[in-house]
Protein backbone atom coordinates (compact mmCIF):
# COMPACT_ATOMS: atom_id res chain seq x y z
CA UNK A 1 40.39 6.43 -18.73
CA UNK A 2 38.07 7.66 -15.98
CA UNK A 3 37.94 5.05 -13.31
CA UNK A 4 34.37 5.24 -13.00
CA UNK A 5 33.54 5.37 -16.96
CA UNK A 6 35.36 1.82 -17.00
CA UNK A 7 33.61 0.58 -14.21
CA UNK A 8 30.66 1.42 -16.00
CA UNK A 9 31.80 -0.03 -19.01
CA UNK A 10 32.83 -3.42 -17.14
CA UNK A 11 29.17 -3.48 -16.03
CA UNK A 12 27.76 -3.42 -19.58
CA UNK A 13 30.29 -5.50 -20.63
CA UNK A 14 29.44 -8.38 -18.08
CA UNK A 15 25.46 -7.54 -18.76
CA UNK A 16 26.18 -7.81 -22.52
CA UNK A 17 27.89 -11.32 -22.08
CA UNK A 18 24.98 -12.79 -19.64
CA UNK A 19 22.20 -11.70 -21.73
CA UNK A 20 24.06 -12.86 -24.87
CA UNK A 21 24.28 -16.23 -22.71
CA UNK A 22 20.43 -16.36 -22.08
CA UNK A 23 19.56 -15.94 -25.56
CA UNK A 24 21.62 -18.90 -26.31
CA UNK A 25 19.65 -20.94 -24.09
CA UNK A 26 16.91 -23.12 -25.71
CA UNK A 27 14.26 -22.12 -23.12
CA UNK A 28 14.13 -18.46 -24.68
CA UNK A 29 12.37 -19.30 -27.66
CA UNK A 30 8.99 -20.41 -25.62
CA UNK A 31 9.10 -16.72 -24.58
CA UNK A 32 8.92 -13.87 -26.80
CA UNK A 33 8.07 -11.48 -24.62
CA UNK A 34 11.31 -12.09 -23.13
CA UNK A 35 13.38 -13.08 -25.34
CA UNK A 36 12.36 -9.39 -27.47
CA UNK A 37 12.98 -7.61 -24.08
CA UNK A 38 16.58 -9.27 -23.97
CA UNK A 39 16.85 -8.59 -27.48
CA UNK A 40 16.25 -4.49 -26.91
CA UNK A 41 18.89 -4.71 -24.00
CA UNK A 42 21.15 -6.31 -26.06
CA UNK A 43 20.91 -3.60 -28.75
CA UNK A 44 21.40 -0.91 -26.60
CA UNK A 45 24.57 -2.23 -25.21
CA UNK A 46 26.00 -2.92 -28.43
CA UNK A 47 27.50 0.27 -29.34
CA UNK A 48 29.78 0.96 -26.03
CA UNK A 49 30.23 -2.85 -25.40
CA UNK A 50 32.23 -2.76 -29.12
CA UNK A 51 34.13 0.38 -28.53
CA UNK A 52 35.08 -0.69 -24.79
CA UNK A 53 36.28 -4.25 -26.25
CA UNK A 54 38.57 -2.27 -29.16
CA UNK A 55 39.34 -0.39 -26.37
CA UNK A 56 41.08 -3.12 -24.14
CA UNK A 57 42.50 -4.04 -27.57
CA UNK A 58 44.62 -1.33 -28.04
CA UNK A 59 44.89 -1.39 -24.57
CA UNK A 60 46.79 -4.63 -24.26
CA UNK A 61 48.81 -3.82 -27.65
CA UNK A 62 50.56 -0.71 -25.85
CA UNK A 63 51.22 -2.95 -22.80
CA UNK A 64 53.15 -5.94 -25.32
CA UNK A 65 54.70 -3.01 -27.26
CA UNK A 66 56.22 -1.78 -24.06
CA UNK A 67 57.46 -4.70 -23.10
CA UNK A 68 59.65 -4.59 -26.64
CA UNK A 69 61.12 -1.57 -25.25
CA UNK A 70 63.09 -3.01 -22.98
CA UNK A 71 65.06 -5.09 -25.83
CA UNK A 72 68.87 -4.75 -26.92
CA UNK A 73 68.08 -4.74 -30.43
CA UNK A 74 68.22 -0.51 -31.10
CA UNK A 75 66.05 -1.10 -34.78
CA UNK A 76 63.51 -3.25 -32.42
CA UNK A 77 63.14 -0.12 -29.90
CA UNK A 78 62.86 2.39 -33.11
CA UNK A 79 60.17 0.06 -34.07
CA UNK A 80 58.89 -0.31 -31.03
CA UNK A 81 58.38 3.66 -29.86
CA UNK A 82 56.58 4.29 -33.74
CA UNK A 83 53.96 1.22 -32.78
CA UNK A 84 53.12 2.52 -29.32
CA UNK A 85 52.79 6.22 -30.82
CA UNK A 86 50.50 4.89 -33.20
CA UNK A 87 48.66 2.64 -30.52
CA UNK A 88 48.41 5.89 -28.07
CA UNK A 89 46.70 8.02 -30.64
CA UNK A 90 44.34 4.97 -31.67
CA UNK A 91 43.55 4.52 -27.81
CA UNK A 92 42.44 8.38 -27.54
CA UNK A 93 40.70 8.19 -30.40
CA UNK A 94 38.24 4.84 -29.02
CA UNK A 95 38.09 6.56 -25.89
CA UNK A 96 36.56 10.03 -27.31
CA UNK A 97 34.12 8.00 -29.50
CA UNK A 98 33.31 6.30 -26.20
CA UNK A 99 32.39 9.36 -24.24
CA UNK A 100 30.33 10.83 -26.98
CA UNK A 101 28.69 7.05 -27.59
CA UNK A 102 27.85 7.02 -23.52
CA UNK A 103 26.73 10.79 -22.70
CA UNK A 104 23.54 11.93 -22.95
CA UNK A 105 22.48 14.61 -26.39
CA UNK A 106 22.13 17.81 -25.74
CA UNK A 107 18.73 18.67 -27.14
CA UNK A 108 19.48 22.33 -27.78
CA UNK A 109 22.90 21.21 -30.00
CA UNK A 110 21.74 21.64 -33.28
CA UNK A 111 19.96 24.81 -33.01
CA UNK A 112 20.19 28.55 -33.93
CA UNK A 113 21.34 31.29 -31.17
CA UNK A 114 20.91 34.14 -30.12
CA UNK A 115 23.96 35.77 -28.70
CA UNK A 116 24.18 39.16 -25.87
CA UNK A 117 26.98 40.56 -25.49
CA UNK A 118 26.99 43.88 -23.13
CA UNK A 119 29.76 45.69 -21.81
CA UNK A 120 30.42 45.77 -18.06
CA UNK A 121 32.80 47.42 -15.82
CA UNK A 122 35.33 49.42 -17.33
CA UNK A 123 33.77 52.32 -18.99
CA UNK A 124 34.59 52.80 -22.75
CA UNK A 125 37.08 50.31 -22.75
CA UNK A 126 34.49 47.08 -21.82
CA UNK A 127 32.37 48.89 -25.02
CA UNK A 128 35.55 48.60 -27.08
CA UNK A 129 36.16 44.76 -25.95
CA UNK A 130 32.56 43.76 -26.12
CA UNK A 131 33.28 44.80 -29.85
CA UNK A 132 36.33 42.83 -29.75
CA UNK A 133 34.28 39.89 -28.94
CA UNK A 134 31.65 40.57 -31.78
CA UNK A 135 34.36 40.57 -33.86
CA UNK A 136 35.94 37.12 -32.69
CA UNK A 137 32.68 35.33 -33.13
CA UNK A 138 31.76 36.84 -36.46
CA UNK A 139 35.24 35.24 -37.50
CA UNK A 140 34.56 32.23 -35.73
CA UNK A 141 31.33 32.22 -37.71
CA UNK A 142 32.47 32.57 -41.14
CA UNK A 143 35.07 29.85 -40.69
CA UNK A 144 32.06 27.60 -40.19
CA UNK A 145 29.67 28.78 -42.92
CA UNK A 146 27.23 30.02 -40.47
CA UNK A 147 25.14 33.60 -41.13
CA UNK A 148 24.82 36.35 -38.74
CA UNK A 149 21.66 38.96 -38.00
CA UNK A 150 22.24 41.84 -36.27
CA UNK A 151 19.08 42.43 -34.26
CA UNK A 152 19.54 45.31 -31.50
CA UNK A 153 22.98 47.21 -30.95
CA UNK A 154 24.39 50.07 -29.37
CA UNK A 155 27.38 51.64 -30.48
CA UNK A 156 29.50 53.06 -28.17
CA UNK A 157 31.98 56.70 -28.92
CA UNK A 158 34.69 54.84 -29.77
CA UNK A 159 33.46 52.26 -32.15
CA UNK A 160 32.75 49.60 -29.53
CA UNK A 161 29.71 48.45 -28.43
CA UNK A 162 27.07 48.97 -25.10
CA UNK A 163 24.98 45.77 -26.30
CA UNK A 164 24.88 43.92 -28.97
CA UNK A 165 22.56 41.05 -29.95
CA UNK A 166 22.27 38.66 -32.96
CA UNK A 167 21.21 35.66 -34.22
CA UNK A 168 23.45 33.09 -35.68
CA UNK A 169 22.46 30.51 -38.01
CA UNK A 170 24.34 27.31 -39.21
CA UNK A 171 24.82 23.81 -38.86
CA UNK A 172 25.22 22.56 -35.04
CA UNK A 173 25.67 26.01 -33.63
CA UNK A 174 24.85 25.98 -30.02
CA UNK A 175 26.45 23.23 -29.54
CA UNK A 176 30.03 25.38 -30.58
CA UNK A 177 28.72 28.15 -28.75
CA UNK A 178 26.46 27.48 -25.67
CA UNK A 179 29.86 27.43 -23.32
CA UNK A 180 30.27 31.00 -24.42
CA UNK A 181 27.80 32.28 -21.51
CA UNK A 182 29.36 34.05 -18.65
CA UNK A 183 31.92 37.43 -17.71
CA UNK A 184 34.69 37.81 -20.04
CA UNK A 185 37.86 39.52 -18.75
CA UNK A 186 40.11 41.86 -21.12
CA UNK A 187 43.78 43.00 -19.37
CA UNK A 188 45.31 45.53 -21.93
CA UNK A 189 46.12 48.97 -21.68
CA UNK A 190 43.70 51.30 -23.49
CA UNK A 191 44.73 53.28 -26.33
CA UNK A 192 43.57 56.34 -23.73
CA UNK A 193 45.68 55.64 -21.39
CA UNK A 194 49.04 57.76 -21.21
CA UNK A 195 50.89 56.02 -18.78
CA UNK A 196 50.98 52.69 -20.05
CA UNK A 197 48.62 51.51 -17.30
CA UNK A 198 46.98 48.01 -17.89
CA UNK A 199 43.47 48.20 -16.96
CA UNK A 200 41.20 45.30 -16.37
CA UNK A 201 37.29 45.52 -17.84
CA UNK A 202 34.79 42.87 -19.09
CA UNK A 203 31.46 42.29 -20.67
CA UNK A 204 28.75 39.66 -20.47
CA UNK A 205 27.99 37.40 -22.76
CA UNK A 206 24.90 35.29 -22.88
CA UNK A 207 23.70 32.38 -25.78
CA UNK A 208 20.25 31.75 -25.80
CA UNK A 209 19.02 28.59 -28.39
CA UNK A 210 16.07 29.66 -30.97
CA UNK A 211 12.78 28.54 -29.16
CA UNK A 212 10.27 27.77 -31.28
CA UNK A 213 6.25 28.64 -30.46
CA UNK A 214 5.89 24.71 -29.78
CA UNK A 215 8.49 24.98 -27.14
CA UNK A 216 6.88 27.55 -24.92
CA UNK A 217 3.54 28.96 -25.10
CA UNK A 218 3.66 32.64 -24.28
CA UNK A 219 0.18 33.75 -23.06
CA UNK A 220 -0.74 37.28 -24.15
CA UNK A 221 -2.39 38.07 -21.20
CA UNK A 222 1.48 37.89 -19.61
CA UNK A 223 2.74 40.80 -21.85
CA UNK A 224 2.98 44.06 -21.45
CA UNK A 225 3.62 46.08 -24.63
CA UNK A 226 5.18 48.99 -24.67
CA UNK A 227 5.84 51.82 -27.91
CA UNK A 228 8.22 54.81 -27.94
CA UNK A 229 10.24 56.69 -30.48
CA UNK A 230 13.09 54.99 -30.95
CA UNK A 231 16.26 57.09 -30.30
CA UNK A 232 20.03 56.93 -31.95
CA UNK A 233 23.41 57.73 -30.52
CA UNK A 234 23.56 61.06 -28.10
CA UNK A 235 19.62 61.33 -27.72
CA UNK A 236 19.21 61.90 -31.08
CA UNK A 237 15.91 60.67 -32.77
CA UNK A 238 16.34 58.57 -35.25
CA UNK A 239 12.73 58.03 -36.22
CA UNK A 240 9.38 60.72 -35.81
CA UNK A 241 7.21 57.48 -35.33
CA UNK A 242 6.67 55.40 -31.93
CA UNK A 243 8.07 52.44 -33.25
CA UNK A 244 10.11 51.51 -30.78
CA UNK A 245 8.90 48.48 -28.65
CA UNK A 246 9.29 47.33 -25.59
CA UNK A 247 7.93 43.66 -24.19
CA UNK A 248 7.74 42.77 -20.63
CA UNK A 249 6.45 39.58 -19.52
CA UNK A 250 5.11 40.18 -16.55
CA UNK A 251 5.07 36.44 -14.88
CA UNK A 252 8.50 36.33 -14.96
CA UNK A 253 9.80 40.54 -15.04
CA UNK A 254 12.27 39.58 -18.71
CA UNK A 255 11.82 42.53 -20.88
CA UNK A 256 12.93 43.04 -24.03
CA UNK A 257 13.46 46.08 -25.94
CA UNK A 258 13.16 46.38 -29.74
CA UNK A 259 13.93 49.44 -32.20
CA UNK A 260 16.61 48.45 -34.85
CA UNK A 261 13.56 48.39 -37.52
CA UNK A 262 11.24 51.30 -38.64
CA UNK A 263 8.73 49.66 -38.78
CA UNK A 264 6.42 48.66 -34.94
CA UNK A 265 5.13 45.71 -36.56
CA UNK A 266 8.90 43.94 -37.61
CA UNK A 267 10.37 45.29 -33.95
CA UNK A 268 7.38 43.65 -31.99
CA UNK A 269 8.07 40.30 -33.76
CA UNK A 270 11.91 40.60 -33.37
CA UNK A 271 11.53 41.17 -29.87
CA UNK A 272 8.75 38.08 -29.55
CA UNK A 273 11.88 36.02 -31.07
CA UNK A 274 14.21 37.17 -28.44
CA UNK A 275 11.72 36.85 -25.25
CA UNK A 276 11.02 33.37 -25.95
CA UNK A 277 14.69 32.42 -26.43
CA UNK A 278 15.28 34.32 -23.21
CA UNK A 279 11.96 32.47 -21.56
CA UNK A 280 13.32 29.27 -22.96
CA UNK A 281 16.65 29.82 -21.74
CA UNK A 282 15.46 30.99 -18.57
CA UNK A 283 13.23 27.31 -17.69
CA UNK A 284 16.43 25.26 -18.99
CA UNK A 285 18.47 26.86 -16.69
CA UNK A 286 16.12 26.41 -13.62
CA UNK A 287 15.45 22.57 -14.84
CA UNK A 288 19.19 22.02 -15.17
CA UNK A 289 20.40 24.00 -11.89
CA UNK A 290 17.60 21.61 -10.30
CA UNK A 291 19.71 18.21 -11.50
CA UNK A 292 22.92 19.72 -10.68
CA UNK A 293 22.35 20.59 -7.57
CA UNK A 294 24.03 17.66 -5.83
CA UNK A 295 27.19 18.12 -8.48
CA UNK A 296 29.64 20.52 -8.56
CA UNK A 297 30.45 21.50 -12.23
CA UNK A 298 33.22 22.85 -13.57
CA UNK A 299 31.57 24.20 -16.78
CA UNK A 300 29.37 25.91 -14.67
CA UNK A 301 25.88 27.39 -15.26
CA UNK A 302 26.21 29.71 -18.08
CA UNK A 303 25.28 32.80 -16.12
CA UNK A 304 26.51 35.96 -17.03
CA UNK A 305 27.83 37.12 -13.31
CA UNK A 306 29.98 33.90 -13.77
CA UNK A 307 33.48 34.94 -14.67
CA UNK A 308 34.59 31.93 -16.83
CA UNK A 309 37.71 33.60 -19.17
CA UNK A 310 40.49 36.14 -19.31
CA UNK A 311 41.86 37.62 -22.51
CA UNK A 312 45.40 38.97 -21.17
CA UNK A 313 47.19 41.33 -24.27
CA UNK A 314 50.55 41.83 -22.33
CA UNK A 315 50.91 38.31 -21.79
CA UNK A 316 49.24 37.05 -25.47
CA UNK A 317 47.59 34.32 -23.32
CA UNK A 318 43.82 33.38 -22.92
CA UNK A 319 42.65 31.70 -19.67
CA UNK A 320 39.58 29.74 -19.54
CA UNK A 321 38.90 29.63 -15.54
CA UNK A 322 36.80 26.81 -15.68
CA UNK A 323 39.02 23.97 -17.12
CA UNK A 324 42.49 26.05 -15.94
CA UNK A 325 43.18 25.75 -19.75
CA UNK A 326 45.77 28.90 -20.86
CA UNK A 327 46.82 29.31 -24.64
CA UNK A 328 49.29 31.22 -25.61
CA UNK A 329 47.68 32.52 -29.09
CA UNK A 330 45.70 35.57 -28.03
CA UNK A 331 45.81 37.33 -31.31
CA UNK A 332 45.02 33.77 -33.27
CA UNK A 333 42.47 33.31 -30.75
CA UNK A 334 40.57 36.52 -31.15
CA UNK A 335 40.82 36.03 -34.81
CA UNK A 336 38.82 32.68 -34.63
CA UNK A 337 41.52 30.78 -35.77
CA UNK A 338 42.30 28.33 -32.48
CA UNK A 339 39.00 29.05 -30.84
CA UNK A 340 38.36 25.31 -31.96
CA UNK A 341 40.99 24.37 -29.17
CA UNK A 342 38.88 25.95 -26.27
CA UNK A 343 35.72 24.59 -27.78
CA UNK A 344 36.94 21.00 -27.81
CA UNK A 345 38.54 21.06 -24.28
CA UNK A 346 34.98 22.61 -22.91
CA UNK A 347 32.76 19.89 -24.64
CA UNK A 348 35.51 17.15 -23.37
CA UNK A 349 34.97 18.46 -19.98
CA UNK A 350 30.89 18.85 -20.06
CA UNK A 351 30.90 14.85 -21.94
CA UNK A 352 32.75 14.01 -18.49
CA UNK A 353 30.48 15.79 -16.56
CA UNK A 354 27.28 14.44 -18.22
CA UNK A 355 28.11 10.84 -17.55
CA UNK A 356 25.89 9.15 -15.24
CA UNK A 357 27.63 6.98 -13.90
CA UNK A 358 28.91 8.01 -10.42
CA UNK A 359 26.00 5.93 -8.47
């Protein structure tokens, strides 16, 4: 366990036992005030005072059950080494339920996204890979039940895609996807390429959580609306109507730009959706780069010039830069099938992270 999450834990632990003490004491009763303050302290240690006690349970189990370990009786070891795997798993177990019992909610976990995913440096081939990356959430997605809505893409020449952004609804989804944010990498070599070559490319992706109008109140005297026809692939108009849209918000320079629909009406409100979220996203960045400026975290900020994973196809691994963590399941990966592996080691990571308790 984290040396300063048990410290912590000690603390409550001894607060816990002296308020328990107090209330015991006959002079309480004469005052309710305080004995109901004690009362809501008391109640609010409960929870990680229990878990830290079965804790130091299971704790001092594994340190009997090794002592049996060192006995001449073979059948007593066997017995021995099945107890203390049993007691190890148990003791991981408490701990997790700890962390997620001590760290502070995210807010934002059990909303909607929106998700952007553009492609970057590397020509067609980062169009091709940000479509690779479509793909591996969409999969990702269905696993968990959740439904996607394709707002605003771009398809590139070769099936790929410029920008693509979408909506995805379920149970608990940014809280699976908010760590997504940042530069993804992609090592291959392109079916183009004659030589055999490996080329290195990436796109961006960003996750913005639904904002809702009692969120953030966009003034309309901030906006700037603009119409235009809206245009398909090559130049080619795909509509003899300006209704195309295209939102600025002036305060802050975020546009947005809107044309997937034929009508002006239904592409002005899609693109309201996607300004707030990015206007949401935008003042819970600055409030949370403002707290963390005395950390350093290894998560990192979410921006999209932030290179956080690499997605190497000669190699079959995937490297997530931030937590050094390297599987070696590309293909599974990409399919959605072990993305649950990288999700779990991020959140781990962040519940460290959150913990206030280095004072």
């Amino acid at each position: 366990m984290n040396p300063d999450l048990r410290a912590k834990l000690e603390s409550n632990l001894s607060s816990y036992k002296d308020i328990t003490a107090k209330l015991s004491t006959p002079e309480i009763y004469s005052d309710r005030t305080k004995m109901k303050s004690l009362n809501q302290e008391l109640t609010k240690l409960e929870g990680s005072v229990k878990l830290y006690q079965k804790y130091l349970e299971v704790e001092k189990s594994i340190s009997e059950t090794k002592e049996l370990l060192i006995d001449d009786d073979k059948e007593m070891i066997d017995i021995a080494q099945d107890e203390l795997k049993k007691y190890e798993i148990e003791l991981r177990e408490v701990e997790t339920k700890i962390i997620e019992a001590t760290v502070e909610k995210d807010p934002n976990d059990t909303r909607d996204v929106y998700m952007e995913i553009r492609a970057g440096t590397g020509g067609e081939e980062a169009a091709i890979f940000a479509g690779d990356l479509f793909k591996m959430y969409s999969r990702f997605s269905e696993r968990n039940k959740w439904d996607i809505e394709v707002i605003n893409s771009n398809i590139s020449d070769h099936g790929g895609f410029k920008e693509i952004i979408y909506k995805v609804v379920g149970k608990n989804v940014y809280s699976q996807l908010k760590f997504e944010s940042g530069t993804h990498r992609v090592q291959r070599v392109p079916d183009t390429e004659t030589q055999g070559r490996v080329h290195t490319s990436a796109a961006t992706v960003a996750v913005l959580p639904e904002a809702e109008e009692v969120d953030l109140k966009i003034n309309e005297s901030d906006l700037r609306i603009d119409v235009f026809r809206a245009g398909g692939p090559g130049g080619q108009s795909v509509n003899t109507t300006d209704s195309a849209v295209r939102i600025t918000h002036i305060p802050s320079g975020i546009s947005v730009s809107q044309q997937d629909e034929k009508s002006q009406h239904k592409n002005k409100a899609k693109g309201m959706k996607i300004l707030r979220a990015r206007l949401y996203e935008f003042e819970r960045s600055r409030i949370e780069s403002e707290r963390s400026k005395d950390r350093k975290s290894k998560i990192g900020s979410g921006d999209r010039s932030e290179r956080i994973r690499t997605y190497n196809f000669p190699q079959g691994r995937v490297t997530d830069h931030r937590i050094n963590l390297t599987l070696h399941k590309l293909d599974e990966f990409l399919e959605g099938e072990v993305f649950d592996e990288m999700i779990e080691a991020l959140t781990l990571q962040a519940q460290e992270e959150s913990l206030n308790i280095l004072n």
